[in-house]
PDB file of N, CA and C in Angstrom:
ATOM      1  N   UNK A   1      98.483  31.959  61.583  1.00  0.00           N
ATOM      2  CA  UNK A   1      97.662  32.183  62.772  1.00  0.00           C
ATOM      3  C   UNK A   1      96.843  33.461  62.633  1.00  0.00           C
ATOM      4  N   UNK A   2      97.073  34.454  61.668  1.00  0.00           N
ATOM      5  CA  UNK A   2      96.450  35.651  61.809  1.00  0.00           C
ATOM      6  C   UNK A   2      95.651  35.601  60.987  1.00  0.00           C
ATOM      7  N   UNK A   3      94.630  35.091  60.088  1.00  0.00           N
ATOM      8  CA  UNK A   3      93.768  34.522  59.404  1.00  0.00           C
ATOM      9  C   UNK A   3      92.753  34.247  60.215  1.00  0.00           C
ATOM     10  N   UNK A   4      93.182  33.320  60.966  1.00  0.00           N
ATOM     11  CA  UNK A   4      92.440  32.470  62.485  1.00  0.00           C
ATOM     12  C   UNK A   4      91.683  33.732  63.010  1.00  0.00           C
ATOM     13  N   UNK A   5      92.904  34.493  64.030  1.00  0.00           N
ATOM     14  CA  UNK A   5      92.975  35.464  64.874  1.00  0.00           C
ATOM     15  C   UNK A   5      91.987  36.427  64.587  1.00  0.00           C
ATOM     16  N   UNK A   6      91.975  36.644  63.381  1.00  0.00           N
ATOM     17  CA  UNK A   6      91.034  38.175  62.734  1.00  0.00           C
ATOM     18  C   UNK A   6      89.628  37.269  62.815  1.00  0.00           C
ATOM     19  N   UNK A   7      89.170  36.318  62.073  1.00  0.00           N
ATOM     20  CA  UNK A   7      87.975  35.707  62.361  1.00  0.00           C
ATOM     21  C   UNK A   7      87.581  35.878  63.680  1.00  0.00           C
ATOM     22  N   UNK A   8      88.330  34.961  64.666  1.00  0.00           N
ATOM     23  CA  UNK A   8      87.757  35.112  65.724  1.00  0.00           C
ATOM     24  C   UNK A   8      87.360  36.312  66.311  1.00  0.00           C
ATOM     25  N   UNK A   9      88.135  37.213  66.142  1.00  0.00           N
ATOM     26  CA  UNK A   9      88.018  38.826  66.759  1.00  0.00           C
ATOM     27  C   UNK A   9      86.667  39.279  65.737  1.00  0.00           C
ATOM     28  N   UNK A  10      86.755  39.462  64.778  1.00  0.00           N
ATOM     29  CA  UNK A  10      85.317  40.190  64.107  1.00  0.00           C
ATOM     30  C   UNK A  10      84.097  39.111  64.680  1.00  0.00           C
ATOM     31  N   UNK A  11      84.189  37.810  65.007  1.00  0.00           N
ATOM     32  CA  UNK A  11      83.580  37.356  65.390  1.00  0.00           C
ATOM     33  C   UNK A  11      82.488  38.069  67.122  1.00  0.00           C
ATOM     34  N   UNK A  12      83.797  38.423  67.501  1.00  0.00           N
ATOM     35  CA  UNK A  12      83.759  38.712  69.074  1.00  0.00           C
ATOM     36  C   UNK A  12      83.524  40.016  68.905  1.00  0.00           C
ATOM     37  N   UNK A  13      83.935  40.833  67.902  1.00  0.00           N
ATOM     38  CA  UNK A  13      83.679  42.078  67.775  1.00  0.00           C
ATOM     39  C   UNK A  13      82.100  42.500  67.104  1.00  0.00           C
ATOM     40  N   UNK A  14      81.344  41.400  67.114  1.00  0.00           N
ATOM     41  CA  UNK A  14      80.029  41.400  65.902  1.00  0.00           C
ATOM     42  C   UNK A  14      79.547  41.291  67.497  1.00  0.00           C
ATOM     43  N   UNK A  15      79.533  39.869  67.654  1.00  0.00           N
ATOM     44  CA  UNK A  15      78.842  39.564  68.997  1.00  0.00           C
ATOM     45  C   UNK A  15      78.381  40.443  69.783  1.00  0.00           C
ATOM     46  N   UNK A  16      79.401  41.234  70.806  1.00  0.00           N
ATOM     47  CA  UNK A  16      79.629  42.641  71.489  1.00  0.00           C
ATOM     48  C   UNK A  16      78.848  43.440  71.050  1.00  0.00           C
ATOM     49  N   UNK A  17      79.396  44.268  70.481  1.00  0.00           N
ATOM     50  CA  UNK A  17      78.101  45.393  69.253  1.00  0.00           C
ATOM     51  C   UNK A  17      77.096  45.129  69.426  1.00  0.00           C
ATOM     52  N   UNK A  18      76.508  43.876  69.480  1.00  0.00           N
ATOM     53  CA  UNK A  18      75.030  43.927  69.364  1.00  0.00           C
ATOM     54  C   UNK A  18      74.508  43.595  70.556  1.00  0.00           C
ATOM     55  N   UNK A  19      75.272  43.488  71.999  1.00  0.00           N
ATOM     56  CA  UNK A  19      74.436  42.318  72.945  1.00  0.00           C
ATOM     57  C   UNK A  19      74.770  43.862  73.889  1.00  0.00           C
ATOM     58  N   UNK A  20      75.955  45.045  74.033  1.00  0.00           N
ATOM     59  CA  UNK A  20      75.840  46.232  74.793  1.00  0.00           C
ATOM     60  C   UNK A  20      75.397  47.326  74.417  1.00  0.00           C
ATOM     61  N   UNK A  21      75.463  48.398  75.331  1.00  0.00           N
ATOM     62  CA  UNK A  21      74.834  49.614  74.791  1.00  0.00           C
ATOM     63  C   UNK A  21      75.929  50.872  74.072  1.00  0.00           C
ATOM     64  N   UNK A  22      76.928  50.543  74.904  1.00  0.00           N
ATOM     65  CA  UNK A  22      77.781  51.707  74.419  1.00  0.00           C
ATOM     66  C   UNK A  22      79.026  50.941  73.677  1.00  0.00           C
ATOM     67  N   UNK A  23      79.105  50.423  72.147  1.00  0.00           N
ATOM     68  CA  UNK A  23      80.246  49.662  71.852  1.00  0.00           C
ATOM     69  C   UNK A  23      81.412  50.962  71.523  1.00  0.00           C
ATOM     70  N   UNK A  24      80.936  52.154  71.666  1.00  0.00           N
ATOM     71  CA  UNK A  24      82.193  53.004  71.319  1.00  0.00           C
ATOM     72  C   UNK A  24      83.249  53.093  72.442  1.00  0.00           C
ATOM     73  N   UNK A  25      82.771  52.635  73.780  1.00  0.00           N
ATOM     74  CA  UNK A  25      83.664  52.404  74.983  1.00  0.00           C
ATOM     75  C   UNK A  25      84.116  50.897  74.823  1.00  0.00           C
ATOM     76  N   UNK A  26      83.950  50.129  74.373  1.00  0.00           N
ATOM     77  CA  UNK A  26      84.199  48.781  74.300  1.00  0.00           C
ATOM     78  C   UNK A  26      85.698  48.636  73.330  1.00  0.00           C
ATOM     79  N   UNK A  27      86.588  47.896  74.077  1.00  0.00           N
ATOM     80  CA  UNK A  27      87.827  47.500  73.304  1.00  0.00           C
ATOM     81  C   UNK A  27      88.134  46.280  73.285  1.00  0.00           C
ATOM     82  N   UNK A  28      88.791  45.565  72.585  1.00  0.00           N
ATOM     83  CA  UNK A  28      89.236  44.167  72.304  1.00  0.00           C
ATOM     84  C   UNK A  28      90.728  44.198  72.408  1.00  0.00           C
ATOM     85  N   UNK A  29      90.772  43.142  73.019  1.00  0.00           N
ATOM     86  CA  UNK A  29      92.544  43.118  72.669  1.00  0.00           C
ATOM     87  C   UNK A  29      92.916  41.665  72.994  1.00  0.00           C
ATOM     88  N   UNK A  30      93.775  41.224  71.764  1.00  0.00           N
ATOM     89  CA  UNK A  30      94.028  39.922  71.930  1.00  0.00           C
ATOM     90  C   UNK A  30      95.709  39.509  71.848  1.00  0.00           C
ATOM     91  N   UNK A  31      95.912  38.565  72.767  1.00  0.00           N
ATOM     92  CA  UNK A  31      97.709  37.825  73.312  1.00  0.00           C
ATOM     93  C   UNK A  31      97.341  36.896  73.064  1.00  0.00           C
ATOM     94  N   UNK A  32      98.662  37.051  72.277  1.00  0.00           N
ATOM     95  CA  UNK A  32      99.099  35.489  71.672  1.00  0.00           C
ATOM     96  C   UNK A  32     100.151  34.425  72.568  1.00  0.00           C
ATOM     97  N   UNK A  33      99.718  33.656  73.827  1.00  0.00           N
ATOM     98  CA  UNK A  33     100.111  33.408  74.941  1.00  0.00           C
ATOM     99  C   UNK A  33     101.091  32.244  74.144  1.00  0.00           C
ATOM    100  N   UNK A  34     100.837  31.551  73.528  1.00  0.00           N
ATOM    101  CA  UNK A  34     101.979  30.784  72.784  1.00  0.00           C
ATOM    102  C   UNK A  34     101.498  30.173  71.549  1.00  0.00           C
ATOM    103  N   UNK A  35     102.565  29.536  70.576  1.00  0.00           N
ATOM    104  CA  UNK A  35     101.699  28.694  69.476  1.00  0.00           C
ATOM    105  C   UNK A  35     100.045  28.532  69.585  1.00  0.00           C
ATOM    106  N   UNK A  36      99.598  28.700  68.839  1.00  0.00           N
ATOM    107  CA  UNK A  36      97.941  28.150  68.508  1.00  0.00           C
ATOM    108  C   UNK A  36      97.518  28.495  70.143  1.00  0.00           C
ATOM    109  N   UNK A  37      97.622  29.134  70.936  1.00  0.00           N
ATOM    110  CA  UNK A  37      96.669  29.966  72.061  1.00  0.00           C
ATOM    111  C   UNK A  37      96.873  31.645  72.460  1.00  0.00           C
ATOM    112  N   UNK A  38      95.455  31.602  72.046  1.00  0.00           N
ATOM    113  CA  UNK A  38      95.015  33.106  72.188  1.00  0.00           C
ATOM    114  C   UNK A  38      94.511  33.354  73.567  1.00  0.00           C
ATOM    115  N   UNK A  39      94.368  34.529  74.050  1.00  0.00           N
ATOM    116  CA  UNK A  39      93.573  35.266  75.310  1.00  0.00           C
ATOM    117  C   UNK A  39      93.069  36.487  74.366  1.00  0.00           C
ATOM    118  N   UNK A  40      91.659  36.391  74.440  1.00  0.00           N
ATOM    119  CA  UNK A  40      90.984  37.647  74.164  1.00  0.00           C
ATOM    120  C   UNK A  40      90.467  38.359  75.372  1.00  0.00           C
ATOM    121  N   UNK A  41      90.198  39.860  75.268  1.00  0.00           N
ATOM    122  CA  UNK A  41      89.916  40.551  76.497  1.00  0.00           C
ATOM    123  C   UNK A  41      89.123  41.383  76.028  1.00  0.00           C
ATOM    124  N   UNK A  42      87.972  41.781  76.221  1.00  0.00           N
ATOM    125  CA  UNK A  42      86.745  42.459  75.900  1.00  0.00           C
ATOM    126  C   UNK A  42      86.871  43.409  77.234  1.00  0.00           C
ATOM    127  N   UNK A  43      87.031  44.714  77.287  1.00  0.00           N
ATOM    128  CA  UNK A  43      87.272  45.929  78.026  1.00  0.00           C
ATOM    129  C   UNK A  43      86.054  46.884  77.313  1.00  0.00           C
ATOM    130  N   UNK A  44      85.049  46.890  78.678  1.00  0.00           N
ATOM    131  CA  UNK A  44      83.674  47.679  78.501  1.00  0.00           C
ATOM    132  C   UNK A  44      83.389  48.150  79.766  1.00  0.00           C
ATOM    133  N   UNK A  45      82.340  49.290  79.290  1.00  0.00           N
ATOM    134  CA  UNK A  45      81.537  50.111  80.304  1.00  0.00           C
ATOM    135  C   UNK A  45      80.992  49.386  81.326  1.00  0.00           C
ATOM    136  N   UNK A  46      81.184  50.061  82.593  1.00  0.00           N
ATOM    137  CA  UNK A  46      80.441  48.704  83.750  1.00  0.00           C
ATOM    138  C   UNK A  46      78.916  48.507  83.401  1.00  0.00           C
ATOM    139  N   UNK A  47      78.423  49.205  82.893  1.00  0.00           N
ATOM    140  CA  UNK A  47      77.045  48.727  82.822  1.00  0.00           C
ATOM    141  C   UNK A  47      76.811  47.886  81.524  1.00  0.00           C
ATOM    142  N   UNK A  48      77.830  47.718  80.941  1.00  0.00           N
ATOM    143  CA  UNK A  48      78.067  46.687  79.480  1.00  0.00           C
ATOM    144  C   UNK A  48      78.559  45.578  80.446  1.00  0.00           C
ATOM    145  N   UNK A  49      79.727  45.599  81.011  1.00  0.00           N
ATOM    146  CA  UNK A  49      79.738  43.886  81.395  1.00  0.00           C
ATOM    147  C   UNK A  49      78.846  43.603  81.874  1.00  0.00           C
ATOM    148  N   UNK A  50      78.103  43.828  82.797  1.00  0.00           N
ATOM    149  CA  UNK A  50      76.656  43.207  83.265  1.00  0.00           C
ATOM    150  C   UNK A  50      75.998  42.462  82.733  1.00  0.00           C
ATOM    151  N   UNK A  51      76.077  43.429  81.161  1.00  0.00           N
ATOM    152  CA  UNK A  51      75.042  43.322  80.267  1.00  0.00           C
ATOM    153  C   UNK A  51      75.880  41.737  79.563  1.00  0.00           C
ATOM    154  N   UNK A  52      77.195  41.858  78.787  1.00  0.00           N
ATOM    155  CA  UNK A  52      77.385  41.043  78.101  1.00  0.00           C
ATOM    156  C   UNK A  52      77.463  39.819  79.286  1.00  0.00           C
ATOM    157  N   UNK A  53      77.952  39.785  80.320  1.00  0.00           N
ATOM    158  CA  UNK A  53      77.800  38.516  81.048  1.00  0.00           C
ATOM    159  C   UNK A  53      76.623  38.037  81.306  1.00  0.00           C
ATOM    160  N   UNK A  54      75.606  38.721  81.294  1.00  0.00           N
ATOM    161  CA  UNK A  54      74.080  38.117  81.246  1.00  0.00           C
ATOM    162  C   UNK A  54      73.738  37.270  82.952  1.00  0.00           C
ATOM    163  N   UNK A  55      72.523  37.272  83.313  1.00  0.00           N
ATOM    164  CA  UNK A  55      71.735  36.584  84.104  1.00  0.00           C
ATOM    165  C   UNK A  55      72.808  34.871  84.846  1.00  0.00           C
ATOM    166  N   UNK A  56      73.343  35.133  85.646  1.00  0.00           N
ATOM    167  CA  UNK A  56      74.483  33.789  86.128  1.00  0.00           C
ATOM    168  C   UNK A  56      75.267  33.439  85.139  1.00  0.00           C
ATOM    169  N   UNK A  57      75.771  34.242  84.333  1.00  0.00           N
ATOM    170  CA  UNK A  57      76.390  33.922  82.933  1.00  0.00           C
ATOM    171  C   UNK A  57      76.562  32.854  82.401  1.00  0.00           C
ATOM    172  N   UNK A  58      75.140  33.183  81.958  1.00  0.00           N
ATOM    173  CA  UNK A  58      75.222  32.297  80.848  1.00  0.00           C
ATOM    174  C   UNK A  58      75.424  32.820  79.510  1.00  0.00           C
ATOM    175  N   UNK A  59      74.925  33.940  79.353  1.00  0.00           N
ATOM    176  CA  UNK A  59      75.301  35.043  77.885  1.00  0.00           C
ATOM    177  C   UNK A  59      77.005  34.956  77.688  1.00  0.00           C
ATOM    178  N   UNK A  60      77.692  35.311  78.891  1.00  0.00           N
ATOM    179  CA  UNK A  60      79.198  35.027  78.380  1.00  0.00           C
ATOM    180  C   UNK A  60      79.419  33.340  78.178  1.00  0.00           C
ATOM    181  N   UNK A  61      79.392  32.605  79.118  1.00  0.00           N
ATOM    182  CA  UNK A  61      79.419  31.193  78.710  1.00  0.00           C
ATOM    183  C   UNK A  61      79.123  30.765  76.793  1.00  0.00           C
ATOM    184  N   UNK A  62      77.543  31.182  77.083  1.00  0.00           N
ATOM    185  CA  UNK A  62      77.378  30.929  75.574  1.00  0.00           C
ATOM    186  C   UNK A  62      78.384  31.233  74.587  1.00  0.00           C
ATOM    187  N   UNK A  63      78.889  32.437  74.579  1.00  0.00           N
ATOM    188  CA  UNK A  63      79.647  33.245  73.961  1.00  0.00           C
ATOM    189  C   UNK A  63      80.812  32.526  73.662  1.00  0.00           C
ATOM    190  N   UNK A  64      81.404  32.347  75.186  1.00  0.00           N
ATOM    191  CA  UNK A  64      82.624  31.870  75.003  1.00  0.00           C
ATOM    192  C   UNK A  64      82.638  30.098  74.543  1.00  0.00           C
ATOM    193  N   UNK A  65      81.526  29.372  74.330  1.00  0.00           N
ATOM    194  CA  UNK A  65      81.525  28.368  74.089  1.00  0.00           C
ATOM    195  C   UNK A  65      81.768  28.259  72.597  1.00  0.00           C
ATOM    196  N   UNK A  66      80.726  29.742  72.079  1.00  0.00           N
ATOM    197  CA  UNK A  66      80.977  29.205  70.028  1.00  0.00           C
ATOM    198  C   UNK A  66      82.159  29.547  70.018  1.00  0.00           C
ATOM    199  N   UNK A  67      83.058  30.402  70.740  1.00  0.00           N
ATOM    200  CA  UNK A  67      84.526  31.147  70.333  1.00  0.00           C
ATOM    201  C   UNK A  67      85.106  29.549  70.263  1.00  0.00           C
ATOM    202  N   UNK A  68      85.409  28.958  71.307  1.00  0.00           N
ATOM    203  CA  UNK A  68      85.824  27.650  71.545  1.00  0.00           C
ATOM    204  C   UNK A  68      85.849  26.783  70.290  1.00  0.00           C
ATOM    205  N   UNK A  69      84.722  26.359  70.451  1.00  0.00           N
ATOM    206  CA  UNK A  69      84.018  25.576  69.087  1.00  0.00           C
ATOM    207  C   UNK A  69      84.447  26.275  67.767  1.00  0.00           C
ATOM    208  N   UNK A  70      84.926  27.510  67.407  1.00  0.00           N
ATOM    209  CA  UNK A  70      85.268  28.098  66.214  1.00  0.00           C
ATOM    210  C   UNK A  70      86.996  27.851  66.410  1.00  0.00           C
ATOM    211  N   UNK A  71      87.136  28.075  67.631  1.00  0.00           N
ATOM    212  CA  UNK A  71      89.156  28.184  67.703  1.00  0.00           C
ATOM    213  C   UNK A  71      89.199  26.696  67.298  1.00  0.00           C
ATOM    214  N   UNK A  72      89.016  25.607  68.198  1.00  0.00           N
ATOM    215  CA  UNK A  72      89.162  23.993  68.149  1.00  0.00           C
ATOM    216  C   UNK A  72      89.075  23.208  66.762  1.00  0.00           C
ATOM    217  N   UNK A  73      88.226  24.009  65.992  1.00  0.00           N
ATOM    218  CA  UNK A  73      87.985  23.769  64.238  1.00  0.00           C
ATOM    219  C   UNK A  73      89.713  23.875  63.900  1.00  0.00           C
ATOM    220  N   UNK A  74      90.272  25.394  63.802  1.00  0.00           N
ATOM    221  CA  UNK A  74      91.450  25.557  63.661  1.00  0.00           C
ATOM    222  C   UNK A  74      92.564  24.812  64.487  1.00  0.00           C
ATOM    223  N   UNK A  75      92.393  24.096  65.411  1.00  0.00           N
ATOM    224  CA  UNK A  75      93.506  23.823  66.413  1.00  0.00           C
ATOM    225  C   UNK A  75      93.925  24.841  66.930  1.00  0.00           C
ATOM    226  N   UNK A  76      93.243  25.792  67.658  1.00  0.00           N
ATOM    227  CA  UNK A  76      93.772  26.457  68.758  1.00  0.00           C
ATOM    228  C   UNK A  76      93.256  27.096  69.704  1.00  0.00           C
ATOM    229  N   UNK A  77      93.402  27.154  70.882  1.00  0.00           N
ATOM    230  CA  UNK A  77      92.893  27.536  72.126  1.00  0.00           C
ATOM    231  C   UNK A  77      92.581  28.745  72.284  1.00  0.00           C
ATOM    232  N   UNK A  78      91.463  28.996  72.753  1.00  0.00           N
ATOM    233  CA  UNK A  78      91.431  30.459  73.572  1.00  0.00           C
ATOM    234  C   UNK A  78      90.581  30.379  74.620  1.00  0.00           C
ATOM    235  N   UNK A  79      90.760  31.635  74.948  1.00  0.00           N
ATOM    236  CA  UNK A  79      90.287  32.045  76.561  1.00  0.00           C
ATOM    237  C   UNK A  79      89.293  33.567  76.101  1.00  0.00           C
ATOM    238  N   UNK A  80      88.985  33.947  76.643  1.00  0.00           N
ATOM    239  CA  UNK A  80      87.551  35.439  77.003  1.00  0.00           C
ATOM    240  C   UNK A  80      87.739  35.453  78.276  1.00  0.00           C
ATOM    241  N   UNK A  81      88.019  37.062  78.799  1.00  0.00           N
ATOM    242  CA  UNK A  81      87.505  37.558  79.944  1.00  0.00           C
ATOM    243  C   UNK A  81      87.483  38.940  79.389  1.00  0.00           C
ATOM    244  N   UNK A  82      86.113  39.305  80.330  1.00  0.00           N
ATOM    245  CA  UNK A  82      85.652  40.534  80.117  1.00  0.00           C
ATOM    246  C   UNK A  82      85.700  41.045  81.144  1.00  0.00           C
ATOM    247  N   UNK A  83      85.779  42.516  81.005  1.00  0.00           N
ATOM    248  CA  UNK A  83      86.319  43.077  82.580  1.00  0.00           C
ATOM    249  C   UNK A  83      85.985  45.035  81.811  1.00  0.00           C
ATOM    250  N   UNK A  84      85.265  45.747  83.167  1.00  0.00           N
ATOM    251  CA  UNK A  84      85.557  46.942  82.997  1.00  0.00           C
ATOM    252  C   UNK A  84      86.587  47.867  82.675  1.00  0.00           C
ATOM    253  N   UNK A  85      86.253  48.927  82.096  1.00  0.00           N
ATOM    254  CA  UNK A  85      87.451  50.250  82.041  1.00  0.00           C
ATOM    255  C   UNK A  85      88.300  50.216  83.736  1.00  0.00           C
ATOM    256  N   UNK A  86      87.756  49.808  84.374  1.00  0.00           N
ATOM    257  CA  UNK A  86      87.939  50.218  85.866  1.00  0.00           C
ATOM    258  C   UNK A  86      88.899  49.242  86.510  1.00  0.00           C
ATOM    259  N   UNK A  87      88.423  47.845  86.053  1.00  0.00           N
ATOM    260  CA  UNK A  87      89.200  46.386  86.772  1.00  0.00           C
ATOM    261  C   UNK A  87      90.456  46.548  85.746  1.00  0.00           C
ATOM    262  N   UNK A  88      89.611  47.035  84.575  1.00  0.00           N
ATOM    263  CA  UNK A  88      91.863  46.893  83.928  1.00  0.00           C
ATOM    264  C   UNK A  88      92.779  47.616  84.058  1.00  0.00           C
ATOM    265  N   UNK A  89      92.313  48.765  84.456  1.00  0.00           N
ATOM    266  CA  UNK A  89      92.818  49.772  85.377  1.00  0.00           C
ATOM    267  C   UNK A  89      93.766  49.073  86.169  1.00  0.00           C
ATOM    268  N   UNK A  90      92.621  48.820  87.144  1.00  0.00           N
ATOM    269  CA  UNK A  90      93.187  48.175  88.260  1.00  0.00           C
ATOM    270  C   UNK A  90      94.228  47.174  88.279  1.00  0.00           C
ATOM    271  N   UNK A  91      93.900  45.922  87.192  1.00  0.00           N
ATOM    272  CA  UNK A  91      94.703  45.406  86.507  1.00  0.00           C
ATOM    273  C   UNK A  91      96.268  45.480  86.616  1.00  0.00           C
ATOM    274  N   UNK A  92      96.347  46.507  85.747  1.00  0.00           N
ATOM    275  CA  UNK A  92      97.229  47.182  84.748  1.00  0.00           C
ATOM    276  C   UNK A  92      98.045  47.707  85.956  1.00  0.00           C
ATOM    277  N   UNK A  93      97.567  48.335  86.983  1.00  0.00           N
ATOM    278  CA  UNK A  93      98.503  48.892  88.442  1.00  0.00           C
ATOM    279  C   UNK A  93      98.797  48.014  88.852  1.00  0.00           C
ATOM    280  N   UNK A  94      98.944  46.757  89.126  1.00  0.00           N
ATOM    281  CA  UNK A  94      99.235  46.031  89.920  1.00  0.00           C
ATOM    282  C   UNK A  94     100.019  45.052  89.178  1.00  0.00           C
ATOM    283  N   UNK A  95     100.025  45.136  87.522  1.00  0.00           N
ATOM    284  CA  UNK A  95     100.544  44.454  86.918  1.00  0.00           C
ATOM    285  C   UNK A  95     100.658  43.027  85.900  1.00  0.00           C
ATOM    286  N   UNK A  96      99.198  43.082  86.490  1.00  0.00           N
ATOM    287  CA  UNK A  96      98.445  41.562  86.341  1.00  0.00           C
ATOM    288  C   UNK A  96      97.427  41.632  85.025  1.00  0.00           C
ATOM    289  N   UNK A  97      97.485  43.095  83.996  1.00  0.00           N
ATOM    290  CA  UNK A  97      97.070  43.399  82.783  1.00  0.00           C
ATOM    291  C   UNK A  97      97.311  42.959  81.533  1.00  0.00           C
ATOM    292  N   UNK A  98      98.514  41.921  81.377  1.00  0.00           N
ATOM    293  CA  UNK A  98      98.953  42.112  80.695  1.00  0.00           C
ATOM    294  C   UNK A  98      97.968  40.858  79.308  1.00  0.00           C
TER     295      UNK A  98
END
């Protein structure tokens, strides 16, 4: 699975880099929720999620559609949510970070 895992992430980590402004605030972090399903979490500057969710999101949609289409090749699921320094914060207090 970690073959898979690293693709997808440099994948998501290429993507990012190039679509915000500040990728040195930008973090990735990915759970391995069970066999063959991932949750990736893209943690950025509020004025980066804006940016990477794009116009009625469709920029994340897109995004998360090739991730899809690249996991499903391998047989396995994932998920993307992107969320500020601030909401995982928030998150993370309440417990619901994980």
């Amino acid at each position: 699975m970690e073959p898979v895992t690293e693709r997808l992430r440099n994948f998501l980590q290429y993507v990012a880099v190039k679509l915000i402004d500040d990728p040195s605030q930008a973090q990735l972090k990915v759970a391995e929720l069970a066999p063959k399903k991932l949750r990736f979490k893209l943690v950025l500057a509020q004025a980066d999620v804006a940016m990477l969710i794009g116009r009625n999101g469709f920029t994340a949609s897109a995004i998360r559609s090739v991730l899809k289409a690249a996991a499903e090749k391998e047989g396995v699921q994932v998920s993307l949510q992107i969320h500020s320094h601030e909401e995982e914060a928030e998150l993370l207090a309440r417990g619901e970070g994980q």
